[in-house]
C-alpha atoms as a PDB file:
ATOM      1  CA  UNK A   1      -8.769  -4.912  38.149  1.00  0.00           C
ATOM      2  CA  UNK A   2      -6.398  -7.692  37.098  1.00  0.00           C
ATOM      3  CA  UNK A   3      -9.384 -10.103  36.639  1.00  0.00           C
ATOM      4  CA  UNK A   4     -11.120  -7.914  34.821  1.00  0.00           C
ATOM      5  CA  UNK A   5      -8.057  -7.125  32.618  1.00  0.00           C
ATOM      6  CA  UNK A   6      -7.670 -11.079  32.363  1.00  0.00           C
ATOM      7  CA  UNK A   7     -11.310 -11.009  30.556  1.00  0.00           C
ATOM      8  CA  UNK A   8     -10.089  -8.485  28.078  1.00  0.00           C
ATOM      9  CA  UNK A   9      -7.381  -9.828  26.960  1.00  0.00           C
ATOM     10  CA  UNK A  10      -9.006 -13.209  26.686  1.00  0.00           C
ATOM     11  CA  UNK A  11     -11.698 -11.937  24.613  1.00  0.00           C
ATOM     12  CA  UNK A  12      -8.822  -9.829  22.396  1.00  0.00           C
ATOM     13  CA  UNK A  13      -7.103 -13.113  21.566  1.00  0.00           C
ATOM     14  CA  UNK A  14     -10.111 -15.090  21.478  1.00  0.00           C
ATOM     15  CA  UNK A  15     -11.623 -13.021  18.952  1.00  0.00           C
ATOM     16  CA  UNK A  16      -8.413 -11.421  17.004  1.00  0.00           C
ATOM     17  CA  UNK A  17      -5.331 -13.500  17.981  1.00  0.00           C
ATOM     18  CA  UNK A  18      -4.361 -14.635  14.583  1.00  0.00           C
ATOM     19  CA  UNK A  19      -0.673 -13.184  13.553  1.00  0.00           C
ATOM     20  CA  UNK A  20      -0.671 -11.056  10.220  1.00  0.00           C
ATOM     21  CA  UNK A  21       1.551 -13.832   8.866  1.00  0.00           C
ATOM     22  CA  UNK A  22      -1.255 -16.378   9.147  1.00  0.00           C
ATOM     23  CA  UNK A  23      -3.984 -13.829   7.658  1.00  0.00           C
ATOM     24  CA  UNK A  24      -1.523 -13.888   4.566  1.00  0.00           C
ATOM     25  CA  UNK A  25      -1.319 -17.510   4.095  1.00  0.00           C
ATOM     26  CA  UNK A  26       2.126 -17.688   5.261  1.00  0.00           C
ATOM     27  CA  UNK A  27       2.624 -20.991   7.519  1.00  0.00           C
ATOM     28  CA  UNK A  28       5.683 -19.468   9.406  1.00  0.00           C
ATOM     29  CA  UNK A  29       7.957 -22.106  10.152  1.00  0.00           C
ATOM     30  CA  UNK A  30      12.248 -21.325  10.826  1.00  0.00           C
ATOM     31  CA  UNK A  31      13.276 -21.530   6.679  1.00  0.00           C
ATOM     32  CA  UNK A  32      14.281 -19.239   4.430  1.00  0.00           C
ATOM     33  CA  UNK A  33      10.661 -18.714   2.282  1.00  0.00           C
ATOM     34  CA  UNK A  34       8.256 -18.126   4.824  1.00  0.00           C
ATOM     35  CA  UNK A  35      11.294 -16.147   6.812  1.00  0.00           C
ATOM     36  CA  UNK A  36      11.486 -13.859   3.677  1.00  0.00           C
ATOM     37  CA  UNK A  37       7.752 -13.843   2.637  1.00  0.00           C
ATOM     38  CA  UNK A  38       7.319 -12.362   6.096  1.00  0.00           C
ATOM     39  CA  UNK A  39       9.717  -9.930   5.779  1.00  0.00           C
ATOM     40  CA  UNK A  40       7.986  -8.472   2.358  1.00  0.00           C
ATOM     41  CA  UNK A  41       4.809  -8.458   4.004  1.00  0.00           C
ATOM     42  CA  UNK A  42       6.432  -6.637   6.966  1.00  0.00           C
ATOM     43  CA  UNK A  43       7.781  -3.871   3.833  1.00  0.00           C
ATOM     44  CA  UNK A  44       4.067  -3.625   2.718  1.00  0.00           C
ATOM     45  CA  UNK A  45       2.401  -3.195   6.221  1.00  0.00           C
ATOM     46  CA  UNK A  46       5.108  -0.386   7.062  1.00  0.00           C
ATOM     47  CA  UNK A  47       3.592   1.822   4.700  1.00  0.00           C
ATOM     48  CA  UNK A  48       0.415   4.324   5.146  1.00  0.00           C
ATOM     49  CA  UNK A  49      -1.384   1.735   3.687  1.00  0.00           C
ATOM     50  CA  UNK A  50      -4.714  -0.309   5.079  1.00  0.00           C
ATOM     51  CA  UNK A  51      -3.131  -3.338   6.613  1.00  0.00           C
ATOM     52  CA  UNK A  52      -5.523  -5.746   4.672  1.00  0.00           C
ATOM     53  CA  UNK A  53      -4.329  -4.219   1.277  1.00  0.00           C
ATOM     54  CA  UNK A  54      -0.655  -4.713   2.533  1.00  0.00           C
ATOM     55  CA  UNK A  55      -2.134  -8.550   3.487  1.00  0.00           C
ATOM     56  CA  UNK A  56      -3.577  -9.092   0.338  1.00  0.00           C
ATOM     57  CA  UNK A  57      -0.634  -7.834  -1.486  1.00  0.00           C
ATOM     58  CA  UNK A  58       1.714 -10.188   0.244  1.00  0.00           C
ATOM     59  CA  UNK A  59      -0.720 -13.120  -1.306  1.00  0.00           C
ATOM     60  CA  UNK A  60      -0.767 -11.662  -4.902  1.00  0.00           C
ATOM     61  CA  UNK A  61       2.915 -11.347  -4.662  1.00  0.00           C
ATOM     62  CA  UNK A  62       3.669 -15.154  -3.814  1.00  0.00           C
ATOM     63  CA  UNK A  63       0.695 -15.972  -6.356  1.00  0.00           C
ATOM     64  CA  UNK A  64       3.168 -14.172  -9.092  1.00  0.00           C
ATOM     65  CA  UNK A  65       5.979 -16.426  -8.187  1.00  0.00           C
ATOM     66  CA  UNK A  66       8.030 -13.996  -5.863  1.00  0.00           C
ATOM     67  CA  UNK A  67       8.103 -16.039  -2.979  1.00  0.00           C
ATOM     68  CA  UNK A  68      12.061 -16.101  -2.294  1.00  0.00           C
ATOM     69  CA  UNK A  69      14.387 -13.206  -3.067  1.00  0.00           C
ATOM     70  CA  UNK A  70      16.111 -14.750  -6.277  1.00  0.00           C
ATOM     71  CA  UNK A  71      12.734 -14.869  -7.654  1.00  0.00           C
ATOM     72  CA  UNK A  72      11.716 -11.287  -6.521  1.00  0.00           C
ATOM     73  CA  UNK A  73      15.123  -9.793  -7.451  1.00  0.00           C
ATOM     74  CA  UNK A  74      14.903 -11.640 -11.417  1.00  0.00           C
ATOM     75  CA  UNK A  75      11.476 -10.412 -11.912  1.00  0.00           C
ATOM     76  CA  UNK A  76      10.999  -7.779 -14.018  1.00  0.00           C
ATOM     77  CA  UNK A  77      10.207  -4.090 -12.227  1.00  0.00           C
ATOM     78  CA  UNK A  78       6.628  -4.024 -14.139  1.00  0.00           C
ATOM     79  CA  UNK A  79       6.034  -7.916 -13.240  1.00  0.00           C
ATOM     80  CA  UNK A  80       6.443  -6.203  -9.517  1.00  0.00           C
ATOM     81  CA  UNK A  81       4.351  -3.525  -9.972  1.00  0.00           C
ATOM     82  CA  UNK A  82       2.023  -5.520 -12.055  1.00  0.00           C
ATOM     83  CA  UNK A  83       2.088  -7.827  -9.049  1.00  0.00           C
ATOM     84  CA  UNK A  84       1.505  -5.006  -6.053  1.00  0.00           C
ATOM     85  CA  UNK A  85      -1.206  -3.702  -8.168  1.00  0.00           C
ATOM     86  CA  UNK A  86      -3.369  -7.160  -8.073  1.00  0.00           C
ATOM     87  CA  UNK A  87      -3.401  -6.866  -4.304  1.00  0.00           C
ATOM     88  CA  UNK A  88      -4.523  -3.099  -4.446  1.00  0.00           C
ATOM     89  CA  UNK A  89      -0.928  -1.640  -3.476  1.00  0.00           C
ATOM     90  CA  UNK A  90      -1.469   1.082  -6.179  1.00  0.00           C
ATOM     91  CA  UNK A  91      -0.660   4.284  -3.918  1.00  0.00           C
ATOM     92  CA  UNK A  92       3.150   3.088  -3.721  1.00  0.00           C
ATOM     93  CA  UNK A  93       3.435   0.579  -6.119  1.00  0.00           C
ATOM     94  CA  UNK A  94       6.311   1.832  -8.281  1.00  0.00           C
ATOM     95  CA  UNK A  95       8.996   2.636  -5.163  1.00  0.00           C
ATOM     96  CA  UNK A  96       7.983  -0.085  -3.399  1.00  0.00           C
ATOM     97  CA  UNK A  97       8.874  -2.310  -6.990  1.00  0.00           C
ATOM     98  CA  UNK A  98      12.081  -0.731  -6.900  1.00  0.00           C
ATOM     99  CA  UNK A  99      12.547  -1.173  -3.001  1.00  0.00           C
ATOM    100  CA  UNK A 100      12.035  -4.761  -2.834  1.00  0.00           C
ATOM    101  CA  UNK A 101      14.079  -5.231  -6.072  1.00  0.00           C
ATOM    102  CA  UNK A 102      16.928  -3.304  -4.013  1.00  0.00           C
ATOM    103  CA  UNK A 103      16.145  -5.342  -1.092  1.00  0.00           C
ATOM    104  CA  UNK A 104      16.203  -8.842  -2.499  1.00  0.00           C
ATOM    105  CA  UNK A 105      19.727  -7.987  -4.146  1.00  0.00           C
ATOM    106  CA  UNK A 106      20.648  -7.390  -0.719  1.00  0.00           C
ATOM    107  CA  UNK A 107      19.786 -10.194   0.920  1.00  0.00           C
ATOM    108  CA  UNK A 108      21.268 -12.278  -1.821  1.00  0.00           C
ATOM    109  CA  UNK A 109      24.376 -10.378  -2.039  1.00  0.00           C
ATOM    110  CA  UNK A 110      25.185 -10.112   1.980  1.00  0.00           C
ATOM    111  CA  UNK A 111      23.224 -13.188   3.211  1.00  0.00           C
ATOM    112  CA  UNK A 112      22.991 -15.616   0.713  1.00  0.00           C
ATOM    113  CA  UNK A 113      18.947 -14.940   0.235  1.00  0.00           C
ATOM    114  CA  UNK A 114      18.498 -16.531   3.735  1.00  0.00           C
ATOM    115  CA  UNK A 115      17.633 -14.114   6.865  1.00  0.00           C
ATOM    116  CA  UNK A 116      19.183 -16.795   9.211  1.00  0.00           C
ATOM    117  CA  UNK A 117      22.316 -16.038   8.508  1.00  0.00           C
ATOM    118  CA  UNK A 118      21.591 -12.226   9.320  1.00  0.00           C
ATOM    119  CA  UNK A 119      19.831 -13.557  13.066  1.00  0.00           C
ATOM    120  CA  UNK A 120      23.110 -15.809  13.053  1.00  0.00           C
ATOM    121  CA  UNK A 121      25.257 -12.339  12.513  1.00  0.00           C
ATOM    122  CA  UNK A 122      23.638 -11.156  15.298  1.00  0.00           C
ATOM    123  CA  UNK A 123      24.210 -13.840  18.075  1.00  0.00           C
ATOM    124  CA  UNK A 124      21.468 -12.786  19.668  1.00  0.00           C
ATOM    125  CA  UNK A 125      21.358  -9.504  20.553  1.00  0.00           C
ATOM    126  CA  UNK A 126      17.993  -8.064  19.342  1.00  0.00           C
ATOM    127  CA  UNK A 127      19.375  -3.966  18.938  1.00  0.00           C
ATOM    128  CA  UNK A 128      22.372  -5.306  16.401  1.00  0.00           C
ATOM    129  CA  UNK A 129      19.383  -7.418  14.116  1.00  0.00           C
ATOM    130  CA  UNK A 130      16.801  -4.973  14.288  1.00  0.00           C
ATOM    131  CA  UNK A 131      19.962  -2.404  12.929  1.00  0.00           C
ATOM    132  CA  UNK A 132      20.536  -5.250  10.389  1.00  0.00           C
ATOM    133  CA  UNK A 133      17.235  -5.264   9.049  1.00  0.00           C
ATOM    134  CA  UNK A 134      16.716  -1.522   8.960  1.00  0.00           C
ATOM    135  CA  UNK A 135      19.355  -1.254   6.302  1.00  0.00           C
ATOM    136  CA  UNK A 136      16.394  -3.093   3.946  1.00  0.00           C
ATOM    137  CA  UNK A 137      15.118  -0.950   1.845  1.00  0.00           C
ATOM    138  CA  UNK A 138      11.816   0.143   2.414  1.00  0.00           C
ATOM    139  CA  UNK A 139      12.132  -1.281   5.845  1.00  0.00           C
ATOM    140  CA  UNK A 140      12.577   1.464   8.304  1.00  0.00           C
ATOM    141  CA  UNK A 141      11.910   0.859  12.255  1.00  0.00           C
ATOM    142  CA  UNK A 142       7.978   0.496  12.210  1.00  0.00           C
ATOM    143  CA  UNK A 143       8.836  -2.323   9.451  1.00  0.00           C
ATOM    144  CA  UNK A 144      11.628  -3.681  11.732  1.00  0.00           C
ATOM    145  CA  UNK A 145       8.973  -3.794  14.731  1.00  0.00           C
ATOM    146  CA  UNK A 146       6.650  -5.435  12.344  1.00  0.00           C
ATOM    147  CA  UNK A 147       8.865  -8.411  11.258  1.00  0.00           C
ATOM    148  CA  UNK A 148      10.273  -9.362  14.521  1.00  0.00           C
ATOM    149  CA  UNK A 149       6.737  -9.627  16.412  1.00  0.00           C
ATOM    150  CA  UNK A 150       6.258 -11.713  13.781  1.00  0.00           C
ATOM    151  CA  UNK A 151       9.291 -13.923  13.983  1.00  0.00           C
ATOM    152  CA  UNK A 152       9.609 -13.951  17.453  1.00  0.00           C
ATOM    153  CA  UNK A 153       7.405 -17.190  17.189  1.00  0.00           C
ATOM    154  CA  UNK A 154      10.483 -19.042  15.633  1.00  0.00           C
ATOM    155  CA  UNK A 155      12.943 -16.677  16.906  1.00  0.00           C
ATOM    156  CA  UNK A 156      12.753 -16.724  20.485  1.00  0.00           C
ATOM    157  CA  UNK A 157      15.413 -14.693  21.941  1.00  0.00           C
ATOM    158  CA  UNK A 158      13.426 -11.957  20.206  1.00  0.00           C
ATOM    159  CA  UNK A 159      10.160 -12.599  22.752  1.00  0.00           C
ATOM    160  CA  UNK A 160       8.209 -11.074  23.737  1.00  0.00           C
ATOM    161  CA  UNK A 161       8.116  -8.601  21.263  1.00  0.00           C
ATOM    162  CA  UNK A 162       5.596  -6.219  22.207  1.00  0.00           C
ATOM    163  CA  UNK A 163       6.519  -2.917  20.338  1.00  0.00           C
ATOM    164  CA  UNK A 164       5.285   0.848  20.569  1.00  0.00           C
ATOM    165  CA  UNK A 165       1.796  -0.134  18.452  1.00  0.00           C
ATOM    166  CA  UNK A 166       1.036  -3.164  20.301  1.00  0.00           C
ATOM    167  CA  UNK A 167       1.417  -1.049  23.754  1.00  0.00           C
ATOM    168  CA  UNK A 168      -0.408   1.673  22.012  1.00  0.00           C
ATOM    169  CA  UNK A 169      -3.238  -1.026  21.506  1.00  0.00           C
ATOM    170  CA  UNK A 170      -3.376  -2.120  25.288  1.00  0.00           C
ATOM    171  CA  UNK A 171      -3.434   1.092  26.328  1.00  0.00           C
ATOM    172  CA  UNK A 172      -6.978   1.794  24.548  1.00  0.00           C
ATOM    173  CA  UNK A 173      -8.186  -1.269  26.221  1.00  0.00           C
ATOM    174  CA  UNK A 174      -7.161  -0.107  29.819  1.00  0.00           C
ATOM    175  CA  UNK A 175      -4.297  -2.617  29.761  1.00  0.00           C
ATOM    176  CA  UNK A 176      -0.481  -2.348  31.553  1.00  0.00           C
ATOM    177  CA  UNK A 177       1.569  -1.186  28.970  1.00  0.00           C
ATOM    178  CA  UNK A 178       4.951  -3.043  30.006  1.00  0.00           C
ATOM    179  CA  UNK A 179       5.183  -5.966  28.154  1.00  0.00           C
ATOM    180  CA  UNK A 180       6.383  -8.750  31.288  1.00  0.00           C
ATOM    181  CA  UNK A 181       3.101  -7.506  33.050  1.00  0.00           C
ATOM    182  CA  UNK A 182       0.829  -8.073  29.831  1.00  0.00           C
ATOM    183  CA  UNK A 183       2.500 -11.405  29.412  1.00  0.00           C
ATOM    184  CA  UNK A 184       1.647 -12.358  32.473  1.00  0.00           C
ATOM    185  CA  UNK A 185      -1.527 -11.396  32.569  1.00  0.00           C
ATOM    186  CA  UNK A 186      -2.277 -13.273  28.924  1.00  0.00           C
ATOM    187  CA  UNK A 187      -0.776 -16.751  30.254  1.00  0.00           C
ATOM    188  CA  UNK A 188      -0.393 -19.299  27.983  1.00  0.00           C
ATOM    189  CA  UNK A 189      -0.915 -16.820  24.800  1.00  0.00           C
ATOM    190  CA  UNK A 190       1.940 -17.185  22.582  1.00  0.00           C
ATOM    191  CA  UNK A 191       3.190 -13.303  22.728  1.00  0.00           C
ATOM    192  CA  UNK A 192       3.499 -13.624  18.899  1.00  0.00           C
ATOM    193  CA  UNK A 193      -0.740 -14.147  19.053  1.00  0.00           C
ATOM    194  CA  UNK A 194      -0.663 -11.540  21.728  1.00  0.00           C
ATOM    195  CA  UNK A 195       0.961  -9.024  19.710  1.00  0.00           C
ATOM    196  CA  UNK A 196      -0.865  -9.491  16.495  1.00  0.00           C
ATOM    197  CA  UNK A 197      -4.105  -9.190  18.755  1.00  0.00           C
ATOM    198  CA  UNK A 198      -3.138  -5.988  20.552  1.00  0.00           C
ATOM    199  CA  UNK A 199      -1.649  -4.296  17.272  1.00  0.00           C
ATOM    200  CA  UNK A 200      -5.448  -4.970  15.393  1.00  0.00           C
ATOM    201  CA  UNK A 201      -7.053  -2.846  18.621  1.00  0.00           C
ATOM    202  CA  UNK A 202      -4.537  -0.291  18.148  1.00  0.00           C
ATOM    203  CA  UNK A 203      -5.882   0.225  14.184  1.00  0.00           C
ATOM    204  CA  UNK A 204      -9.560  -0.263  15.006  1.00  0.00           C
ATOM    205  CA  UNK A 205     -11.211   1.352  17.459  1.00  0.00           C
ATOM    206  CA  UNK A 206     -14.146  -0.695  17.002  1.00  0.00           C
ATOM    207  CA  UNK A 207     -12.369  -3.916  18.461  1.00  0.00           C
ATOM    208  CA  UNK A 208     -11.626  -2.079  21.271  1.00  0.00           C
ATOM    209  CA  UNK A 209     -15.256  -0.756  22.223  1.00  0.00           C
ATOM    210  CA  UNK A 210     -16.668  -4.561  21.569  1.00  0.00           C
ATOM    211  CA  UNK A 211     -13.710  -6.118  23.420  1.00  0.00           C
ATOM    212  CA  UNK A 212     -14.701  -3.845  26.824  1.00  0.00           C
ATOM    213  CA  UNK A 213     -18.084  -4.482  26.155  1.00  0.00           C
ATOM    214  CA  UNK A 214     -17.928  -8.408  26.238  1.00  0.00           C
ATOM    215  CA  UNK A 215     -15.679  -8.167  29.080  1.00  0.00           C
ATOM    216  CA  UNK A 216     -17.826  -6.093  30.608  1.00  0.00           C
ATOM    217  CA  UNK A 217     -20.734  -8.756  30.550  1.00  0.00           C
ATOM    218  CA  UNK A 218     -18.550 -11.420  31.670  1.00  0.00           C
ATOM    219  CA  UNK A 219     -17.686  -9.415  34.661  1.00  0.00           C
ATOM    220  CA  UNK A 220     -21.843  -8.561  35.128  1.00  0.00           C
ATOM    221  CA  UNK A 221     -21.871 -12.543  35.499  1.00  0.00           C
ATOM    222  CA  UNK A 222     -19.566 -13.364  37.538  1.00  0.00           C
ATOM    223  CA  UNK A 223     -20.769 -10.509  40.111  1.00  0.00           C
END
């Protein structure tokens, strides 16, 4: 079973292993921008909302100019919602406007605009950050989840970060669903790629049934 399981995940990562940061444009790097641009798109995605509207939303709002939160909090509320409706966030356009109005004044006012210094506040223990950014509005715990299996790429004491919806996602495809055991079993993969990869066949059934199938075929070949 654990070769076959191998196969899957191979073909998972081979075929969807791209972070939601990277479908957004965002080159994720350890600096306050992309930190922050992360962290709205991880506000957008939390939301009933089709996760490539949320994507595409995170691009129209950097496109606009909101790329930091001094910039997001001295925009206008209409330049936000003009901004959420480009990328086809029309369902909760005007509270999220006012949420990540609310939430760049926060991160200005406690943190100096730069999430570092909240990870610093921290000191590494991943309960007290994920707390900290809860109290973002428009956050919540799914968008907690959401930003840190992001991050954990340049925050490493937060890997792996394999939450409720990526273990929902390796359940579907017959996979352990403890996160040391899928780690092992994906080897090299950087969990943040694993993550992203496992979270896409939790929200689409379809990857799942083509996943099985091509590992099925591998495993036809090498019987």
């Amino acid at each position: 079973m654990t070769g076959r399981q191998e196969r899957v995940i191979e073909t998972l990562v081979t075929e969807h292993g791209r972070t939601f940061a990277e479908e957004a444009g965002i080159r994720l790097r350890n600096t306050p921008q992309p930190l922050y641009r992360t962290l709205v798109m991880a506000c957008l995605l939390s939301a009933r909302i089709r996760g490539s509207v949320a994507v595409a939303t995170t691009r129209a709002l950097y496109e606009a100019g909101m790329r930091d939160p001094r910039r997001m909090a001295d925009a206008t509320w209409q330049e936000r919602v003009d901004a959420l409706g480009r990328g086809g966030y029309r369902r909760y356009d005007e509270r999220t406007s006012t949420q990540l109005g609310d939430g760049a004044e926060l991160l200005l006012d406690r943190w100096g605009g730069d999430l570092r210094r909240m990870r610093d506040a921290a000191d590494g223990d991943l309960d007290e950050l994920r707390g900290l950014l809860r109290e973002i509005p428009g956050l919540g715990p799914a968008g907690a989840d959401i930003f840190l299996r992001e991050a954990q790429r340049v925050w490493p004491e937060a890997a792996p970060y394999l939450d409720a919806k990526a273990l929902q996602g390796a359940g579907r495809l017959g996979l352990p669903e403890e996160p040391d055991r899928l780690v092992k079993l994906a080897g090299n993969t950087e969990p943040a790629v694993l993550a992203a990869a496992l979270v896409r066949a939790a929200l689409d059934k379809n990857i799942v049934k083509e996943c099985l199938r091509q590992a099925e075929e591998k495993d036809s070949k090498v019987r």
